[in-house]
C-alpha atoms as a PDB file:
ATOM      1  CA  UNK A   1     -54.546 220.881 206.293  1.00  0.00           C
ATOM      2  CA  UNK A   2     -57.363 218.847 204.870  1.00  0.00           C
ATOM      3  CA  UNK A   3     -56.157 216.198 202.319  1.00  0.00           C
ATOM      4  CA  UNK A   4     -59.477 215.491 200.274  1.00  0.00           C
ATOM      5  CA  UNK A   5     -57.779 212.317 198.270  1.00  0.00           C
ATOM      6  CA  UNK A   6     -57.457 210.715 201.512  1.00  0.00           C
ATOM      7  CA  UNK A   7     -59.459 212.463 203.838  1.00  0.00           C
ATOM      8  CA  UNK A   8     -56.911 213.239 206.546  1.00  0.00           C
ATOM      9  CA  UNK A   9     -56.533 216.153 208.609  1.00  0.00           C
ATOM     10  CA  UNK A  10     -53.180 217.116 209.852  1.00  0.00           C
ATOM     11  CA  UNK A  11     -52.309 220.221 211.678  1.00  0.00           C
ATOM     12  CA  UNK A  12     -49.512 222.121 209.619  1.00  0.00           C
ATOM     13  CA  UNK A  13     -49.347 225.698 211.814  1.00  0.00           C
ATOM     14  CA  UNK A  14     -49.820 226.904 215.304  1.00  0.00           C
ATOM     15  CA  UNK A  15     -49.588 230.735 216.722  1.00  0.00           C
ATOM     16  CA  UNK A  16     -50.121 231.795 220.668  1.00  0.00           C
ATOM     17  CA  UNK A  17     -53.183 233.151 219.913  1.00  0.00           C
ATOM     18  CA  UNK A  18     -56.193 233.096 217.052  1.00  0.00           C
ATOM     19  CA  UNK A  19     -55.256 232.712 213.370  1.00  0.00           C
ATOM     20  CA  UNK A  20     -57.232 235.185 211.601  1.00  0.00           C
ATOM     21  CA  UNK A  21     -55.915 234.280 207.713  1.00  0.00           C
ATOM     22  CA  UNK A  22     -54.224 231.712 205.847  1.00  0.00           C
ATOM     23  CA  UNK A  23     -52.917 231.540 202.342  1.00  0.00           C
ATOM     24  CA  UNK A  24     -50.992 229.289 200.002  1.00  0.00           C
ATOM     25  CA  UNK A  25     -47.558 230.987 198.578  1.00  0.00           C
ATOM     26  CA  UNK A  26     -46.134 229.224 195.323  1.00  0.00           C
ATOM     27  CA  UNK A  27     -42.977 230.721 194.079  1.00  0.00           C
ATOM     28  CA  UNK A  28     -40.434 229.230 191.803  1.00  0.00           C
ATOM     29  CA  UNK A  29     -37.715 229.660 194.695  1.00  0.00           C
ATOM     30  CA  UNK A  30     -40.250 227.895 197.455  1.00  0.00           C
ATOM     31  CA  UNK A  31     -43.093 227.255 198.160  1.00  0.00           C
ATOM     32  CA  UNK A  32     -45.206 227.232 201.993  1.00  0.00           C
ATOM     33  CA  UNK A  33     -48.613 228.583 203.693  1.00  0.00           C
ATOM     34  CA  UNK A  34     -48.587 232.000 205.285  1.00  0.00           C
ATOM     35  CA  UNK A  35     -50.682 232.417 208.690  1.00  0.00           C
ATOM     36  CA  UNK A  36     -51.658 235.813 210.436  1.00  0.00           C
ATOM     37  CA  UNK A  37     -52.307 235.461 213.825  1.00  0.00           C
ATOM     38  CA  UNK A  38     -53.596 237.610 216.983  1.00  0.00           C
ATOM     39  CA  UNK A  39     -50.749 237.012 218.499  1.00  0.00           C
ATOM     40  CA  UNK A  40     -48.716 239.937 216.238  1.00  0.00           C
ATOM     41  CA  UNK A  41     -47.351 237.312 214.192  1.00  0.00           C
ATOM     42  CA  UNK A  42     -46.534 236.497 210.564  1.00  0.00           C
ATOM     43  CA  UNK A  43     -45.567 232.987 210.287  1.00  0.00           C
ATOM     44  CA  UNK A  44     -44.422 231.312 206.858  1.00  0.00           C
ATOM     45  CA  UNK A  45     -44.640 226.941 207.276  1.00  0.00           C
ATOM     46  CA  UNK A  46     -43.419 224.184 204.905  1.00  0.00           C
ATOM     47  CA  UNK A  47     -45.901 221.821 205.434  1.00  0.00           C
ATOM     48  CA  UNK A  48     -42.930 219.312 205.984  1.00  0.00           C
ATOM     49  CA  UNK A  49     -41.814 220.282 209.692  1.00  0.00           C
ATOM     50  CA  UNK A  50     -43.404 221.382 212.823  1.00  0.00           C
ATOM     51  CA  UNK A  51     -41.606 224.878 212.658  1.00  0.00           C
ATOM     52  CA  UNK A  52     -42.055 227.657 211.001  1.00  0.00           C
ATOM     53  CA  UNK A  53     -39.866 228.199 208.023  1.00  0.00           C
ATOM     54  CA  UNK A  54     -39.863 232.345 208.509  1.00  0.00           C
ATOM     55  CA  UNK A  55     -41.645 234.542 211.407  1.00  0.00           C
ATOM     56  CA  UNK A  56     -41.918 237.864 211.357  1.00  0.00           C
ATOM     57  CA  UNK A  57     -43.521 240.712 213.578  1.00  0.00           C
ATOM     58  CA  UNK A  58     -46.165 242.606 213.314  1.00  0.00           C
ATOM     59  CA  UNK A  59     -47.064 245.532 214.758  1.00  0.00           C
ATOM     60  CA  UNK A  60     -50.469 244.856 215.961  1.00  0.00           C
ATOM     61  CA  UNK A  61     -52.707 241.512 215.828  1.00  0.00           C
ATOM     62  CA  UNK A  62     -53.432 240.593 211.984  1.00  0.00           C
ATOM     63  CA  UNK A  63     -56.993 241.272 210.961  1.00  0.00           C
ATOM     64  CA  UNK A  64     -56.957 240.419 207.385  1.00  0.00           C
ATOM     65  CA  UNK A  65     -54.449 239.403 204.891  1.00  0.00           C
ATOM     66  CA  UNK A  66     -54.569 238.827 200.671  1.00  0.00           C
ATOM     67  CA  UNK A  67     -51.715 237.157 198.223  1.00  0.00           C
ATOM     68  CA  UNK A  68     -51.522 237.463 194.609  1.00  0.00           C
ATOM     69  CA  UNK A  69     -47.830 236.212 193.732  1.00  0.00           C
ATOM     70  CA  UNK A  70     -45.637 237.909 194.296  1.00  0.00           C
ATOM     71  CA  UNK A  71     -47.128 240.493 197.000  1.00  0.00           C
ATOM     72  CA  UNK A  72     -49.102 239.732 200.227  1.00  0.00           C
ATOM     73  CA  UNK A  73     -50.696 242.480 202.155  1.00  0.00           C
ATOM     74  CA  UNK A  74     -51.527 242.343 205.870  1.00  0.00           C
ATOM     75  CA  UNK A  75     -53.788 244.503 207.805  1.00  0.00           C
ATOM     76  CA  UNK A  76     -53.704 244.630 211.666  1.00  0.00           C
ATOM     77  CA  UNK A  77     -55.121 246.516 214.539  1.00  0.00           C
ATOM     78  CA  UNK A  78     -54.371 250.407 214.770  1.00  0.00           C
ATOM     79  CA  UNK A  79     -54.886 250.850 210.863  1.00  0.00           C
ATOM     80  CA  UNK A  80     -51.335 249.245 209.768  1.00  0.00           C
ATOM     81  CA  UNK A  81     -50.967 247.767 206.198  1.00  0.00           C
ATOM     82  CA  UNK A  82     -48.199 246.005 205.899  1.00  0.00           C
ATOM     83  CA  UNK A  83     -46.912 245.213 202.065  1.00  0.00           C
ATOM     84  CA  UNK A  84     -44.517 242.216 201.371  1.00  0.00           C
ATOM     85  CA  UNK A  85     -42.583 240.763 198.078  1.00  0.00           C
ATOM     86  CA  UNK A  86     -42.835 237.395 197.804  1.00  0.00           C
ATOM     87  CA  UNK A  87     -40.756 237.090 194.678  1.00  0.00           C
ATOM     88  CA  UNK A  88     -37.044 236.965 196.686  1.00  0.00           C
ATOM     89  CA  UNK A  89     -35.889 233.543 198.193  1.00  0.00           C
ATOM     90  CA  UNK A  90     -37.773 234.296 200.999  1.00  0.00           C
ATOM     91  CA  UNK A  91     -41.113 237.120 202.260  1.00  0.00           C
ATOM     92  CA  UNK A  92     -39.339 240.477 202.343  1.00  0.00           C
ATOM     93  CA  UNK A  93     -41.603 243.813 203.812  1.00  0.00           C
ATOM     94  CA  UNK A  94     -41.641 246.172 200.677  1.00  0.00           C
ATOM     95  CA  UNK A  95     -43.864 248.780 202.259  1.00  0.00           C
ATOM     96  CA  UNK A  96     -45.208 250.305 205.637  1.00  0.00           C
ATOM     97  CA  UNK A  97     -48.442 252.557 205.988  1.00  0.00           C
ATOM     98  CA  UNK A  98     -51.155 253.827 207.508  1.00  0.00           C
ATOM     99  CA  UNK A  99     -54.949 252.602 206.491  1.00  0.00           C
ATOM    100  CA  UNK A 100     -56.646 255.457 204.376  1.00  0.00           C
ATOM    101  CA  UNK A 101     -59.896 253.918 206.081  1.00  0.00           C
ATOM    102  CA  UNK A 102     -60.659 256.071 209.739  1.00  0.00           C
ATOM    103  CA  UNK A 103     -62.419 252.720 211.901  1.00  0.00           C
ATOM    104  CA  UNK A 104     -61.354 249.297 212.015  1.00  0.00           C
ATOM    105  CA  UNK A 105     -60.301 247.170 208.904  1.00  0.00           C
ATOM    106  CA  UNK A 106     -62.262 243.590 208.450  1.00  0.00           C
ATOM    107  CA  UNK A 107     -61.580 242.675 205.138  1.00  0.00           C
ATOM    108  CA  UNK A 108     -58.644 243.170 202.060  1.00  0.00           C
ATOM    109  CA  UNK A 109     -58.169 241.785 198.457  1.00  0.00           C
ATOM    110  CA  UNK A 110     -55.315 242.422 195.562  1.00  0.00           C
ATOM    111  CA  UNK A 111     -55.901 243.403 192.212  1.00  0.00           C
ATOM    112  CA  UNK A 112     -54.115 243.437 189.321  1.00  0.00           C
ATOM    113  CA  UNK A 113     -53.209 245.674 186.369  1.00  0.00           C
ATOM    114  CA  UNK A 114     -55.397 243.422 183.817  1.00  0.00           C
ATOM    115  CA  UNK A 115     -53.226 244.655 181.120  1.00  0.00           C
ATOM    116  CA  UNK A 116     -50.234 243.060 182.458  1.00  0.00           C
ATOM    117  CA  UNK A 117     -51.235 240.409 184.749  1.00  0.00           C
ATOM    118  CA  UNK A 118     -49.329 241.528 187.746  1.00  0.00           C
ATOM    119  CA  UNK A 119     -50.526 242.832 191.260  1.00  0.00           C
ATOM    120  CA  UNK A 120     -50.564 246.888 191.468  1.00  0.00           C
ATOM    121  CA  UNK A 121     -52.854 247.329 194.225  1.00  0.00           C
ATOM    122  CA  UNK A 122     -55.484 246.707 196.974  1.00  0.00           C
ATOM    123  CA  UNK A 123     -59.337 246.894 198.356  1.00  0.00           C
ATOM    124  CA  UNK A 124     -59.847 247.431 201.524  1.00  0.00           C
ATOM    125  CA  UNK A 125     -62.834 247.408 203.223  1.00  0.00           C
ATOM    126  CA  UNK A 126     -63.842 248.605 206.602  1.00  0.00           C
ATOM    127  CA  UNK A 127     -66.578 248.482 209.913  1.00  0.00           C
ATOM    128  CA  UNK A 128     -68.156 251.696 208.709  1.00  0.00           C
ATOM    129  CA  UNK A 129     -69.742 250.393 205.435  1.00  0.00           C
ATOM    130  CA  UNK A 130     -66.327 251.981 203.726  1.00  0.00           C
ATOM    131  CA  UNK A 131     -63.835 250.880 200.787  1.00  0.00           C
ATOM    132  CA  UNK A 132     -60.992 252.095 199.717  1.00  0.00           C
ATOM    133  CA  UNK A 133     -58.716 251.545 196.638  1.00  0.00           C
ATOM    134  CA  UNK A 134     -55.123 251.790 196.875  1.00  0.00           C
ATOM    135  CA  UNK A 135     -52.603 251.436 194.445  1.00  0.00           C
ATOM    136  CA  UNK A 136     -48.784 250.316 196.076  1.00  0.00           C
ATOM    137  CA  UNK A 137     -47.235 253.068 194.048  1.00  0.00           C
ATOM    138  CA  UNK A 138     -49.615 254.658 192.021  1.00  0.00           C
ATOM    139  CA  UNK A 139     -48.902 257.139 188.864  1.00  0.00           C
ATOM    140  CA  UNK A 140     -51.687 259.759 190.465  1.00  0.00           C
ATOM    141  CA  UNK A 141     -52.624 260.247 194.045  1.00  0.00           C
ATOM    142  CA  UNK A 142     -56.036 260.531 192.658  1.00  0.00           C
ATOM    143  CA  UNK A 143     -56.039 257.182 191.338  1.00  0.00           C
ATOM    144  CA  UNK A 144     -56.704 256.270 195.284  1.00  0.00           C
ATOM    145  CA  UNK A 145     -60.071 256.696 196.404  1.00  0.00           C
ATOM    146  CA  UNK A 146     -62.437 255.399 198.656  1.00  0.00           C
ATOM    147  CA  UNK A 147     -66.385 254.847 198.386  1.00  0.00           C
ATOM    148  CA  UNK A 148     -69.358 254.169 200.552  1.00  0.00           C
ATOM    149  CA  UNK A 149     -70.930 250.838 200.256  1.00  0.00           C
ATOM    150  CA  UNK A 150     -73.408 248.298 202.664  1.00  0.00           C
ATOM    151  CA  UNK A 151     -75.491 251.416 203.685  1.00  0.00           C
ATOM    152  CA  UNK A 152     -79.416 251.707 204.593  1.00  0.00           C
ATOM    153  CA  UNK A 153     -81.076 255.090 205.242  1.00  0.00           C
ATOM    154  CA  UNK A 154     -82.612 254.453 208.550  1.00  0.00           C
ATOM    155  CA  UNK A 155     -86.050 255.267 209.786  1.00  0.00           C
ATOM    156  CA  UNK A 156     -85.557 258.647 209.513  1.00  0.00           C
ATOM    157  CA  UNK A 157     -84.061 260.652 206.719  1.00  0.00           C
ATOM    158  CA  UNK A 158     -81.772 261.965 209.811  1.00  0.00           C
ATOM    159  CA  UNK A 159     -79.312 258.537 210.017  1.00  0.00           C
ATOM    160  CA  UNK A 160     -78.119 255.454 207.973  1.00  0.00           C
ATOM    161  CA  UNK A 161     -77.734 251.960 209.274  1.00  0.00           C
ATOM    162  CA  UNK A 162     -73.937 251.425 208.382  1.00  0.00           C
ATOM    163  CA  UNK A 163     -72.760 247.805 207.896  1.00  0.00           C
ATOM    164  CA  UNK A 164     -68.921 246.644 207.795  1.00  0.00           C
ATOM    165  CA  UNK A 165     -67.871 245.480 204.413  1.00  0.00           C
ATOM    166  CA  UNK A 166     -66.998 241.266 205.265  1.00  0.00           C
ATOM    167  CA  UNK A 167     -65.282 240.630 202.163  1.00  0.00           C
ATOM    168  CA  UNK A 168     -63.958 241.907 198.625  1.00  0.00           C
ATOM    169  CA  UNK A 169     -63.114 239.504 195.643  1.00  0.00           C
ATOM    170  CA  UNK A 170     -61.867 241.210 192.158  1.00  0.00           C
ATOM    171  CA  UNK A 171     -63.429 239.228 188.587  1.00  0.00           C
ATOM    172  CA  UNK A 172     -60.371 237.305 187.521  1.00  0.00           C
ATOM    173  CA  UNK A 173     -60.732 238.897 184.015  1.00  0.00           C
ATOM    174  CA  UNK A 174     -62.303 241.970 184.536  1.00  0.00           C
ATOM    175  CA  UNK A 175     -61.180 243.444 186.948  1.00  0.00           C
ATOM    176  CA  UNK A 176     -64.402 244.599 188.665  1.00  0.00           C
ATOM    177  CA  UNK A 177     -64.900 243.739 192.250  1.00  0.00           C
ATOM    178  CA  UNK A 178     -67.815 242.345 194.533  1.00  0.00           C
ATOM    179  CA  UNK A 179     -68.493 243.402 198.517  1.00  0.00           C
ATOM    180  CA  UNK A 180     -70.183 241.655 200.659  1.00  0.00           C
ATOM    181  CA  UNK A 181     -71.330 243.316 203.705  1.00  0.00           C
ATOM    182  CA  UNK A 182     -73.169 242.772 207.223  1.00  0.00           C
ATOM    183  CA  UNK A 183     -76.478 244.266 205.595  1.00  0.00           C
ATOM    184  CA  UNK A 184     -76.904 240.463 203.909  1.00  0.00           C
ATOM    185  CA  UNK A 185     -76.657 242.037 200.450  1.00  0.00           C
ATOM    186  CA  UNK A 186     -73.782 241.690 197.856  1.00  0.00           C
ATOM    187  CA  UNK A 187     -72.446 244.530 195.437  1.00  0.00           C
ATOM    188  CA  UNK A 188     -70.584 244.375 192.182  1.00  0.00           C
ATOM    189  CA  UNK A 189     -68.886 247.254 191.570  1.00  0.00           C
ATOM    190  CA  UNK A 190     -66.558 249.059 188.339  1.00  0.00           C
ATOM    191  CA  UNK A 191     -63.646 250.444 190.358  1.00  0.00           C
ATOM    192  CA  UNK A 192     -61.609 252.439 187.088  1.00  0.00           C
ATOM    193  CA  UNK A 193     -65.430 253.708 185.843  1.00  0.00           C
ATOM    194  CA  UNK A 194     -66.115 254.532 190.092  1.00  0.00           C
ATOM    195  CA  UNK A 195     -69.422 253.323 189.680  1.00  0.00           C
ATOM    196  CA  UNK A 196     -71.676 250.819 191.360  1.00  0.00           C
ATOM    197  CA  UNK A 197     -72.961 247.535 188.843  1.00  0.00           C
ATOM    198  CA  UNK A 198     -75.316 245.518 190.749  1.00  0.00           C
ATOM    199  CA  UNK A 199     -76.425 245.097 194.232  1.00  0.00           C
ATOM    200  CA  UNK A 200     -78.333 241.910 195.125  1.00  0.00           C
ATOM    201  CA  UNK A 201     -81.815 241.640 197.189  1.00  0.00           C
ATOM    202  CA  UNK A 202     -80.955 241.285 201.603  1.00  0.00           C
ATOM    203  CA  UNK A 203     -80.356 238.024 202.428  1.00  0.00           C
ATOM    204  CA  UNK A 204     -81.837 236.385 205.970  1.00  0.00           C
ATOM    205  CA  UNK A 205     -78.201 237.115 207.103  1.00  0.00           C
ATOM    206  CA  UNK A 206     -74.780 238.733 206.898  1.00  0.00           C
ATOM    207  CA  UNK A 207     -72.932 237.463 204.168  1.00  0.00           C
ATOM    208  CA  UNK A 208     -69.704 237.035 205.360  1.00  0.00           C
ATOM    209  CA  UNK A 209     -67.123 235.583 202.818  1.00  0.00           C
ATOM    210  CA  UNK A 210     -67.202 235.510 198.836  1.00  0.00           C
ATOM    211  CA  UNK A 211     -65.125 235.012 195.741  1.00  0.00           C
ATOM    212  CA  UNK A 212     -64.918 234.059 192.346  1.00  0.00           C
ATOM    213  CA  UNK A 213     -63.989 230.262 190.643  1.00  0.00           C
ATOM    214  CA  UNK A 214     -61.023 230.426 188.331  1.00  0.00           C
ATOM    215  CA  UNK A 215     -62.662 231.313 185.146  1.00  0.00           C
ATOM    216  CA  UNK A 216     -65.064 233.859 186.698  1.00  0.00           C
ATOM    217  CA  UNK A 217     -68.019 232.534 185.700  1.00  0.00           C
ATOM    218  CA  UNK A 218     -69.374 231.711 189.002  1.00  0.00           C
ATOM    219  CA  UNK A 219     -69.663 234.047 192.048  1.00  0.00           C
ATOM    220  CA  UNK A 220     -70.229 232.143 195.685  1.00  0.00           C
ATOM    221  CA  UNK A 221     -70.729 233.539 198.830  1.00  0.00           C
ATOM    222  CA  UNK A 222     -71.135 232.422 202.403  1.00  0.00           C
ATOM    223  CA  UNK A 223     -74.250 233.360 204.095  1.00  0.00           C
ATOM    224  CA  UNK A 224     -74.522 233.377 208.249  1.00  0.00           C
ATOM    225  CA  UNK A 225     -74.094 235.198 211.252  1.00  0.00           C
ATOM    226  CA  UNK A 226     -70.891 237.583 211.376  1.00  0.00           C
ATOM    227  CA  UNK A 227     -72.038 238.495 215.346  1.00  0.00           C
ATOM    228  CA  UNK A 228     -71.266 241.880 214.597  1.00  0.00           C
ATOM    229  CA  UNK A 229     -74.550 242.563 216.947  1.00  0.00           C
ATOM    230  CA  UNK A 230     -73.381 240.482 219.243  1.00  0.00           C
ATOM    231  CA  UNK A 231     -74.376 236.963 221.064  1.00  0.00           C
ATOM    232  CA  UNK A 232     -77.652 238.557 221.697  1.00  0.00           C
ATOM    233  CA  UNK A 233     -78.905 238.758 218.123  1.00  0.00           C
ATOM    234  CA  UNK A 234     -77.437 234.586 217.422  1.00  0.00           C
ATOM    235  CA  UNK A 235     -80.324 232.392 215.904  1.00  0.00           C
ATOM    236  CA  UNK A 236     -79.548 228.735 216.011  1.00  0.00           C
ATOM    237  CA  UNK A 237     -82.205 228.142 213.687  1.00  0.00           C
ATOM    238  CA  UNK A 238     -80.905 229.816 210.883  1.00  0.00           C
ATOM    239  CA  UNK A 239     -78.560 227.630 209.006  1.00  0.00           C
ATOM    240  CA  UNK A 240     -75.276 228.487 207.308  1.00  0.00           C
ATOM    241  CA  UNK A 241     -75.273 228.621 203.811  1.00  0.00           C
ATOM    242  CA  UNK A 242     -73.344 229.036 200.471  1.00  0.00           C
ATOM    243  CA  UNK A 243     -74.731 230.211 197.038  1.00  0.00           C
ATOM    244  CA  UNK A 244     -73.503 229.653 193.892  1.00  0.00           C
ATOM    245  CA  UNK A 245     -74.275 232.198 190.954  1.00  0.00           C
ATOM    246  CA  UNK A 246     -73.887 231.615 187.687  1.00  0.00           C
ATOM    247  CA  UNK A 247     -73.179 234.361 184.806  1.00  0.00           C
ATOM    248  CA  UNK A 248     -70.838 236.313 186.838  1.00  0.00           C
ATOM    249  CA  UNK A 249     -68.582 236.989 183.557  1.00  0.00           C
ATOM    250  CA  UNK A 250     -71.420 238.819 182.040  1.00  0.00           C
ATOM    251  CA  UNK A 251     -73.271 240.647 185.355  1.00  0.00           C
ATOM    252  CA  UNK A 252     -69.036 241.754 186.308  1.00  0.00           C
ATOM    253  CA  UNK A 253     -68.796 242.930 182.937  1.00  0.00           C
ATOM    254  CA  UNK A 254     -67.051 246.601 182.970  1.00  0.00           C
ATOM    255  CA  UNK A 255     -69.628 249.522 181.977  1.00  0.00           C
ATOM    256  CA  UNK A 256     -67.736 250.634 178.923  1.00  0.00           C
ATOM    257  CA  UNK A 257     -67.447 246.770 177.809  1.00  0.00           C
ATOM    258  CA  UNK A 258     -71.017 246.121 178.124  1.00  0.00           C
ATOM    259  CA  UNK A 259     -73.030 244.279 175.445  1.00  0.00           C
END
């Protein structure tokens, strides 16, 4: 954990193999950081001791992980989603299933019901240039769907180039979402109208990470190599980099709601 007051580093977690996510839990009962691991573990740490507060198994290494008080959601190898409460004295699994995705999860993010203000769902997004939507319990099977996304027809009319979705971040007001995807492009996307917003010109590289600030104005993303062609395709001269955008509010802005 980085302290940027003093600028101190101090380690605060440690698994038996690679830590894929981490996340900050605040509830009024506790509060602690929650790491996924490769090593099939789900470990919850108060920053105060070397040992983990909670651990629990998992039933395949962790690939990606969101939390929106009070739920988490974990996704691991063999197309498990795990679904937690947060909200008890202490992580408790709420819910057990299978990915509606076919190929290999990279990338998950909880949404809300705006109305309320309370988590009711997820985004998942996958290696073949897939996303789903998936509501925890939702009134209408049909209200879960999935859509293509970070696809390029190919040469030929006969194939696509398919690109694994990186990331998904939901507009904290509207409720829209962005993917970012190996292609170096980002989308922006109206999930309850099922239709696409925006997608932005290729960058140089993958973009591989993105979200929105607080108030939703501004939309940054990471830009750099993913190596999801390999070591082979690795460019030392081309830099990491992170973009700001301004006027998310407005370019987010649902179709129906549209100036």
């Amino acid at each position: 954990m980085w302290d940027l007051r003093s600028d101190q580093a101090i380690q605060v977690a440690q698994h038996d193999a690679p830590i894929k996510s981490i996340h900050w839990i605040k509830s009024p009962n506790y509060s602690c950081i929650m790491t996924g691991s490769w090593d099939k573990t789900l470990k919850f740490w108060d920053t105060r001791s070397a040992q983990p507060m909670m651990t629990l198994q998992l039933p395949e290494r962790c690939y990606c992980a969101d939390v929106v008080f009070p739920m988490a959601v974990v996704g691991t190898a063999g197309r498990h989603i795990l679904i937690y409460r947060l909200d008890d004295n202490q992580p408790v699994e709420f819910k057990r299933m299978e990915s509606p995705l076919k190929y290999q999860h990279r990338c998950v993010s909880i949404f809300k019901d705006t109305k309320k203000n309370t988590p009711v769902g997820f985004a998942l997004g996958s290696i073949e240039g897939r996303c789903a939507i998936q509501f925890v319990q939702a009134a209408n099977p049909k209200d879960n769907f999935t859509f293509k996304c970070h696809r390029n027809n190919g040469a030929s009319s006969s194939y696509q180039d398919i690109y694994a979705v990186n990331s998904i971040a939901f507009h904290p007001e509207h409720g829209t979402l962005a993917t970012a995807g190996s292609d170096g492009k980002f989308s922006f996307w109206d999930k309850d109208a099922r239709t696409k917003l925006k997608t932005s010109e290729q960058m140089l590289q993958p973009i591989i990470s993105c979200d929105f600030n607080a108030q939703g104005n501004i939309f940054g993303y990471a830009v750099g190599y993913d190596w999801s062609k390999g070591h082979d395709y690795y460019d030392s001269k081309k830099k990491n980099c992170i973009f700001l955008r301004g006027n998310a509010t407005d370019e987010l802005r649902p179709r129906n709601r549209r100036k």
